[in-house]
Protein backbone atom coordinates (compact mmCIF):
# COMPACT_ATOMS: atom_id res chain seq x y z
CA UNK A 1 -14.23 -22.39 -12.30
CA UNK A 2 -14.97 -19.59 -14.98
CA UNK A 3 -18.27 -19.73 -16.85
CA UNK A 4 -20.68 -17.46 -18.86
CA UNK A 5 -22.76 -17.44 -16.05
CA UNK A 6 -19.78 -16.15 -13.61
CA UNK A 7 -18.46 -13.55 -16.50
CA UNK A 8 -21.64 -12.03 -16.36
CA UNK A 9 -21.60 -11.83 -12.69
CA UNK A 10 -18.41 -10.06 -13.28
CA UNK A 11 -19.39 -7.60 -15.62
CA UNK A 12 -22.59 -6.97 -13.67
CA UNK A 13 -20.60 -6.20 -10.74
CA UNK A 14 -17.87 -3.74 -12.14
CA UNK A 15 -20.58 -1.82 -13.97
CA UNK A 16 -21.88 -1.43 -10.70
CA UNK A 17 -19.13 0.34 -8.98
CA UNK A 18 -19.07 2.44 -11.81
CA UNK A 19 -15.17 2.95 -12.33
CA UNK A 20 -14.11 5.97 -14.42
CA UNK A 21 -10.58 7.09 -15.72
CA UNK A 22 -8.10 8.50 -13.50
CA UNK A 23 -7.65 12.17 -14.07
CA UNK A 24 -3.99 12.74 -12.60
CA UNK A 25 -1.15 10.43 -12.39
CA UNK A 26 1.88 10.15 -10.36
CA UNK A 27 5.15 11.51 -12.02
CA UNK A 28 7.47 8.80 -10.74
CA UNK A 29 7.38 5.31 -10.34
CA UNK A 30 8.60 5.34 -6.73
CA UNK A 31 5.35 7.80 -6.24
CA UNK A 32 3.18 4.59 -7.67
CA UNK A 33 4.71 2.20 -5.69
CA UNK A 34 4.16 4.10 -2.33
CA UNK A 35 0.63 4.40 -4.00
CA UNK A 36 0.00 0.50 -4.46
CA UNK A 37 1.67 -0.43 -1.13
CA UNK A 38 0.20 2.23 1.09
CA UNK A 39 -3.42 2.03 -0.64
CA UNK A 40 -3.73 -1.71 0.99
CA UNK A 41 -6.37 -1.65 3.16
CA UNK A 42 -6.41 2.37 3.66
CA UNK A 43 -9.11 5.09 2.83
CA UNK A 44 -6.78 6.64 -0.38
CA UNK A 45 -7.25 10.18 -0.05
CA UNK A 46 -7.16 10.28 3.91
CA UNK A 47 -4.22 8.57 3.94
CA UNK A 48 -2.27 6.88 0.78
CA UNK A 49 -2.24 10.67 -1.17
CA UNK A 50 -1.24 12.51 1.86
CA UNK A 51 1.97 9.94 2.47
CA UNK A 52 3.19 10.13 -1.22
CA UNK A 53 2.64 13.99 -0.82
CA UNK A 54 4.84 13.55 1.99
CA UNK A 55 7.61 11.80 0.56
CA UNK A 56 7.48 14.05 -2.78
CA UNK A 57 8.34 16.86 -0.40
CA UNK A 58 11.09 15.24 1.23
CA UNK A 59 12.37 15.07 -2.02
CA UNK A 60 11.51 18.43 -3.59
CA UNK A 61 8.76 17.74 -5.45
CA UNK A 62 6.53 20.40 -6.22
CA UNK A 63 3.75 18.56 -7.69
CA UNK A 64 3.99 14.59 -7.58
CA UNK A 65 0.75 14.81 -10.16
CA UNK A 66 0.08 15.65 -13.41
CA UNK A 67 -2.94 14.95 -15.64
CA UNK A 68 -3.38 12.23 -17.94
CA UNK A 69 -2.56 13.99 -20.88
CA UNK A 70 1.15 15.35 -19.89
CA UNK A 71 3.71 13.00 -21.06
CA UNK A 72 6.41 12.64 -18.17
CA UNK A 73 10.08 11.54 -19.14
């Protein structure tokens, strides 16, 4: 059950780990979704970046990210 006491447990916890904006994005959804299923369980740049890499290449994609700020179509 959800509380003060457990929100705050919550908060105190994320503010812990400290998360901070991604700076790059994937430029296709299919990239994301390779993202979201491979990352399950897996050390993300040893292995999750390197597959979607992968893939992009198989389909001539020179560069499967782009930063934040560059609106893809």
């Amino acid at each position: 059950m959800y509380n003060d006491e457990v929100g705050a447990q919550l908060v105190t916890a994320v503010r812990e780990l400290d998360p901070q904006p991604r700076q790059r994005r994937w430029v296709s959804v299919s990239f994301c979704v390779l993202d979201a299923v491979f990352s399950i369980g897996a050390h993300y740049h040893h292995h999750v970046v390197p597959v979607v890499r992968r893939v992009a290449a198989d389909f001539d994609v020179a560069s499967p990210l782009v930063p934040m700020s560059v609106r893809v179509r």
